[in-house]
C-alpha atoms as a PDB file:
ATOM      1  CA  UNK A   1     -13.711  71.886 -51.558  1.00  0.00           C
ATOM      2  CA  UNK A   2     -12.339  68.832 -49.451  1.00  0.00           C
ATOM      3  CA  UNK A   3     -12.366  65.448 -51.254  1.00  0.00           C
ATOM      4  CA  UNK A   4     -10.971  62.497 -49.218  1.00  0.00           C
ATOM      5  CA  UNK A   5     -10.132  59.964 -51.705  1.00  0.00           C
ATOM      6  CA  UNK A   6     -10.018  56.152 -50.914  1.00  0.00           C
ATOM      7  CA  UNK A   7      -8.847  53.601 -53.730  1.00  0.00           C
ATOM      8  CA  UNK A   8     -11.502  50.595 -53.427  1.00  0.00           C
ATOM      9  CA  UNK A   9     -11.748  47.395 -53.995  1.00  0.00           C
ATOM     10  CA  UNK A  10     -15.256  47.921 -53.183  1.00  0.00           C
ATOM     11  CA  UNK A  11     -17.426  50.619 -51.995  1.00  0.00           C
ATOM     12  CA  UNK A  12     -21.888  50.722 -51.595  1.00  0.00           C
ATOM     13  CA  UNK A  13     -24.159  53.571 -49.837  1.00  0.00           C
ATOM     14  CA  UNK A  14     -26.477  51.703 -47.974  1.00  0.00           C
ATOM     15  CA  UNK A  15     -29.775  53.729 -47.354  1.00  0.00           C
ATOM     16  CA  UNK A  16     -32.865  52.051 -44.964  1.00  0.00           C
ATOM     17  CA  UNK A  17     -31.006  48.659 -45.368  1.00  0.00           C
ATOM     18  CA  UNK A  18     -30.985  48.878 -49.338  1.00  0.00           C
ATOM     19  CA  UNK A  19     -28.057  49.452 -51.363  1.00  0.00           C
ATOM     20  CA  UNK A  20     -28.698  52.589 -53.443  1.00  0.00           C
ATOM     21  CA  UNK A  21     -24.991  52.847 -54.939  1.00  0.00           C
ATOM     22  CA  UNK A  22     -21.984  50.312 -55.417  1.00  0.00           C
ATOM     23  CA  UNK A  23     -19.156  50.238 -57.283  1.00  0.00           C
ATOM     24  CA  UNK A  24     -16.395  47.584 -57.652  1.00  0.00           C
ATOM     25  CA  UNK A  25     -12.507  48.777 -58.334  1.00  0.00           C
ATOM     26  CA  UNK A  26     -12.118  52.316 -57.987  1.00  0.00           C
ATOM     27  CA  UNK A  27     -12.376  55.536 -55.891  1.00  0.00           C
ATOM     28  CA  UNK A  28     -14.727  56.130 -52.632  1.00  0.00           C
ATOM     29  CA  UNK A  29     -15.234  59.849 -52.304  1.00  0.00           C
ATOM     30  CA  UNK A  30     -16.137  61.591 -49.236  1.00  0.00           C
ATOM     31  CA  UNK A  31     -16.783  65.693 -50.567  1.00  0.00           C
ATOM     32  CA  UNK A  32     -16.731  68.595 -48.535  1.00  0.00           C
ATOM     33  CA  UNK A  33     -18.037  71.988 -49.742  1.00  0.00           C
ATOM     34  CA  UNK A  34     -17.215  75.178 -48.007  1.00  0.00           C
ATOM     35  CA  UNK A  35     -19.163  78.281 -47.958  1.00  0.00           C
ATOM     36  CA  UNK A  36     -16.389  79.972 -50.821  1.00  0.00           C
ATOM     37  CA  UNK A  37     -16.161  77.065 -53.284  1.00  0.00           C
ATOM     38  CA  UNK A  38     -17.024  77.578 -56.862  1.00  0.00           C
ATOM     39  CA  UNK A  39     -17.520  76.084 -59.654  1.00  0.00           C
ATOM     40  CA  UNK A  40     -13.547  76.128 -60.225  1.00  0.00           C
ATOM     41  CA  UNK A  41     -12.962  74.166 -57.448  1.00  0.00           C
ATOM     42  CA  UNK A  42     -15.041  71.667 -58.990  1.00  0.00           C
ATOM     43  CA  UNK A  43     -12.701  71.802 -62.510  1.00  0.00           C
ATOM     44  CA  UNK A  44      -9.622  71.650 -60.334  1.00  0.00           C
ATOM     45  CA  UNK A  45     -10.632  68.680 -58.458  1.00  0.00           C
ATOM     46  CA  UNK A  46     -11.792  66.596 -61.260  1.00  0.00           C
ATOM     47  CA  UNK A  47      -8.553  67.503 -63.464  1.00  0.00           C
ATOM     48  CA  UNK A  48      -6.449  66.301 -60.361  1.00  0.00           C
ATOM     49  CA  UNK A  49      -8.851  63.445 -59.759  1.00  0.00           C
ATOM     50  CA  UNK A  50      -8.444  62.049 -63.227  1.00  0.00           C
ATOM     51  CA  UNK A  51      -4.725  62.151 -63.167  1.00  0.00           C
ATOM     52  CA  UNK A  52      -4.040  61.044 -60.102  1.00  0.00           C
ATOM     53  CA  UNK A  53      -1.706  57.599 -60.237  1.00  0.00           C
ATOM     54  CA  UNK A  54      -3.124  55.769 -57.282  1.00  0.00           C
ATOM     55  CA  UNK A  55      -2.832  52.349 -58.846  1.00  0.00           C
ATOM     56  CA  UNK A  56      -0.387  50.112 -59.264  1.00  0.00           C
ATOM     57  CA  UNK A  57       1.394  48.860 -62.994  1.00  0.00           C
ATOM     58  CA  UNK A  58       2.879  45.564 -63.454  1.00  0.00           C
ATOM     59  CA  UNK A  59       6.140  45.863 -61.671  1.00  0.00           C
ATOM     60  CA  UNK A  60       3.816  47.299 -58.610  1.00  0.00           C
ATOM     61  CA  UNK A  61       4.456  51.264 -58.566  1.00  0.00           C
ATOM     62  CA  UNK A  62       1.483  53.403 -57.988  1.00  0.00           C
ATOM     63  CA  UNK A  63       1.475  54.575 -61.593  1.00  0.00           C
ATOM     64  CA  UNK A  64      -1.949  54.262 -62.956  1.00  0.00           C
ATOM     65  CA  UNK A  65      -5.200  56.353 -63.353  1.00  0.00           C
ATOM     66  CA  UNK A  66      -8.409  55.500 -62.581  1.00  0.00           C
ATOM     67  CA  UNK A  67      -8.679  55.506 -66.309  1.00  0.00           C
ATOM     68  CA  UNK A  68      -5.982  53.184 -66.952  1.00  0.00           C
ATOM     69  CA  UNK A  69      -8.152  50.532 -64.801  1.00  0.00           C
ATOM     70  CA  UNK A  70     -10.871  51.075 -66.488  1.00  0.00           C
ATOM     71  CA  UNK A  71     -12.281  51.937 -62.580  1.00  0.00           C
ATOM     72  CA  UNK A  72     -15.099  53.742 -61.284  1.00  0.00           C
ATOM     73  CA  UNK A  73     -16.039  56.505 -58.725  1.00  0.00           C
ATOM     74  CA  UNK A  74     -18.733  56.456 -55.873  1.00  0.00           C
ATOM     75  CA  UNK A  75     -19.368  60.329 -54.214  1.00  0.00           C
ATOM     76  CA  UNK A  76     -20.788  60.563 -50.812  1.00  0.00           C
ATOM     77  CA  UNK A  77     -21.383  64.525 -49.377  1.00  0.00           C
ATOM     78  CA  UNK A  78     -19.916  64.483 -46.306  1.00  0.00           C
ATOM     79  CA  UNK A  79     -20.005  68.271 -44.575  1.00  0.00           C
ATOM     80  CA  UNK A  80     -18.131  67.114 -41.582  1.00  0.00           C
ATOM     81  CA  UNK A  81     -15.049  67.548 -43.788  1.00  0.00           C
ATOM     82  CA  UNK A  82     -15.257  71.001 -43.117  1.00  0.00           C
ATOM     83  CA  UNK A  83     -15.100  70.109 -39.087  1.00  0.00           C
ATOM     84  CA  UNK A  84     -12.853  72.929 -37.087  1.00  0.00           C
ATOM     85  CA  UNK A  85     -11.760  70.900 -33.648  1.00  0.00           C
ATOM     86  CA  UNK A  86      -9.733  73.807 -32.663  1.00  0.00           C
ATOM     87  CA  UNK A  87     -11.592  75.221 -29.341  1.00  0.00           C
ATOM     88  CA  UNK A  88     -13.170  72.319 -26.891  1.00  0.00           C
ATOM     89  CA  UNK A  89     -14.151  69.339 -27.549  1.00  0.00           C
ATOM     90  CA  UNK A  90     -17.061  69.410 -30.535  1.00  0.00           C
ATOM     91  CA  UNK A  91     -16.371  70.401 -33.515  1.00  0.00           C
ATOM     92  CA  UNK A  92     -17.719  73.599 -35.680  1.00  0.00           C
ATOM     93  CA  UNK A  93     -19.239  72.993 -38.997  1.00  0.00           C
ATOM     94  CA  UNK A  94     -19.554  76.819 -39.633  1.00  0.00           C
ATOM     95  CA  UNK A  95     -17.600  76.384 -42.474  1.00  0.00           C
ATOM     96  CA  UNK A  96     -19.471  73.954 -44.741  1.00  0.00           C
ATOM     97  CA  UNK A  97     -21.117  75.781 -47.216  1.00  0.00           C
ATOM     98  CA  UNK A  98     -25.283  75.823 -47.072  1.00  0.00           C
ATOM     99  CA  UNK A  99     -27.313  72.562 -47.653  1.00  0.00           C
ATOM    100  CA  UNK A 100     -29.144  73.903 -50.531  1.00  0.00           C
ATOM    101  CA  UNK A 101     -26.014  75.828 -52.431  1.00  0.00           C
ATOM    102  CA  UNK A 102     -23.649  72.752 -51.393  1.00  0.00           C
ATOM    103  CA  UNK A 103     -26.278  70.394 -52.853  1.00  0.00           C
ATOM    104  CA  UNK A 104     -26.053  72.565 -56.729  1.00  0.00           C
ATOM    105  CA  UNK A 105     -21.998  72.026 -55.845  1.00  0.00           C
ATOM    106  CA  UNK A 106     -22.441  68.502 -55.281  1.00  0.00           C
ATOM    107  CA  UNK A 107     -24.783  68.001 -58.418  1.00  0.00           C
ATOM    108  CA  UNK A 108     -22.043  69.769 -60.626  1.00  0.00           C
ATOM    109  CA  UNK A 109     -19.623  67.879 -59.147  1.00  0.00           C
ATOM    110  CA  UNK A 110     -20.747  64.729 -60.259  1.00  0.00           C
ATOM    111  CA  UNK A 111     -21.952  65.696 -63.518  1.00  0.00           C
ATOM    112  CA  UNK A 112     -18.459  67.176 -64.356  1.00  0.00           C
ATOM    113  CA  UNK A 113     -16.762  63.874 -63.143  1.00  0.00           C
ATOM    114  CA  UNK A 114     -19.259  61.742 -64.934  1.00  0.00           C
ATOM    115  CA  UNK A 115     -18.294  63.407 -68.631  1.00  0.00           C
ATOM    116  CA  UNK A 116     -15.304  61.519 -68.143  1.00  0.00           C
ATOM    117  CA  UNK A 117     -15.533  58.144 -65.991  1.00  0.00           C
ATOM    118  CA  UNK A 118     -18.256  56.232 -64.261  1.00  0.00           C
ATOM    119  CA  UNK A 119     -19.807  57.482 -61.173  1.00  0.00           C
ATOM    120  CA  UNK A 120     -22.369  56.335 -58.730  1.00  0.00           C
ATOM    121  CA  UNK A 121     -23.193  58.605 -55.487  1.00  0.00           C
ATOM    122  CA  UNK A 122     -24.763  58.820 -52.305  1.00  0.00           C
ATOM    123  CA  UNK A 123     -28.218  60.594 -51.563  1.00  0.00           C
ATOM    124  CA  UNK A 124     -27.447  64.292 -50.559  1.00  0.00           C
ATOM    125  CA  UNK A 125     -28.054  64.960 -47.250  1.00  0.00           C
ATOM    126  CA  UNK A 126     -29.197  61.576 -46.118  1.00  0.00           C
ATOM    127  CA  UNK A 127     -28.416  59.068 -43.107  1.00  0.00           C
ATOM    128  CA  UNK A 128     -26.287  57.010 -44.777  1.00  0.00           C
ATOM    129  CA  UNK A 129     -24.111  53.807 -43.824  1.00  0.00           C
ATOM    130  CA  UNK A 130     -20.616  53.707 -46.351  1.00  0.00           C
ATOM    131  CA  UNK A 131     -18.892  50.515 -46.886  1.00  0.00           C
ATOM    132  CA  UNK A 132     -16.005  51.298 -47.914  1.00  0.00           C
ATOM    133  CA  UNK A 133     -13.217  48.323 -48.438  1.00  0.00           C
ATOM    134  CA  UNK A 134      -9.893  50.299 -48.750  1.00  0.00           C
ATOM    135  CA  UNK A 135      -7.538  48.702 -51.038  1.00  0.00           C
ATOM    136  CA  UNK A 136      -3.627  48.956 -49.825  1.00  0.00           C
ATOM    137  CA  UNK A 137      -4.620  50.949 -47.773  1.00  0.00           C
ATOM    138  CA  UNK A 138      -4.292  53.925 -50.274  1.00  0.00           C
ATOM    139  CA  UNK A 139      -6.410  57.458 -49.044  1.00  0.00           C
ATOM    140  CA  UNK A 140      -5.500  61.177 -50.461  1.00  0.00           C
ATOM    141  CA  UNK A 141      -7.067  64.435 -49.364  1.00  0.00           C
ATOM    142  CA  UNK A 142      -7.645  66.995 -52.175  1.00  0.00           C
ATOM    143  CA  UNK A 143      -7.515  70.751 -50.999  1.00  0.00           C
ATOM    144  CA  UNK A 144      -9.414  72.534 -54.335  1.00  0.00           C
ATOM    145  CA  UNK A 145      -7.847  75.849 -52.658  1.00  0.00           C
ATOM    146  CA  UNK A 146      -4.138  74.210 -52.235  1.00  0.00           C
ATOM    147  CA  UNK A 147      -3.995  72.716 -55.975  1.00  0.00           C
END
């Protein structure tokens, strides 16, 4: 599981020109699910999520959770995280996991994450336009199989 993690100032999922999601300080994130992820990709993830120190204290350092801020969290699927640009010039999706088993992922994955912190999300599998306004600019990339 791929999550590409953006500190926000701001972030909405816009959806036939309405705005179905929106969140203010916090984390975009763009998730990935490949064909072997689990369920304890998902727990890994959202441990490392919720720890992560992406924003800064009073004498600036990156030192605080999204926690600490009191932030929130906006998911948006995004299966081109799984893109393999190796041979020619478009990329294989091959190994993003199934629509219908990534979208059971996806569900857990926000229902996990939402025990602990607000989230908002995306529609699954929808034509979506992301406004994302990057704060710093500040963007990780979680591996669930390198943590």
């Amino acid at each position: 599981m791929i999550a590409l993690i953006q500190r926000v100032s701001s972030s909405s999922v816009i959806v036939d020109s309405k705005v179905v999601s929106k969140i203010d300080r916090g984390y975009n994130i763009l998730l990935g699910i490949m064909q072997d992820d689990t369920i304890d990709d998902i727990q890994k993830l959202v441990a490392k999520i919720l720890k992560l120190r992406l924003f800064s204290d009073e004498c600036g350092k990156m030192n605080l959770s999204i926690k600490e801020v009191d932030g929130e969290i906006l998911v948006v699927s995004q299966f081109t995280l799984a893109a393999n640009a190796k041979k020619g010039n478009r990329p294989s999706f091959s190994a993003a996991m199934n629509p219908k088993d990534a979208k059971e992922l996806y569900r857990a994955f926000i229902d996990n994450l939402s025990n602990y912190i607000t989230v908002k999300e995306g529609i699954f599998g929808a034509s979506m336009s992301v406004e994302i306004v990057n704060d710093g600019p500040v963007t990780i990339i979680l591996d669930s199989k390198k943590l």
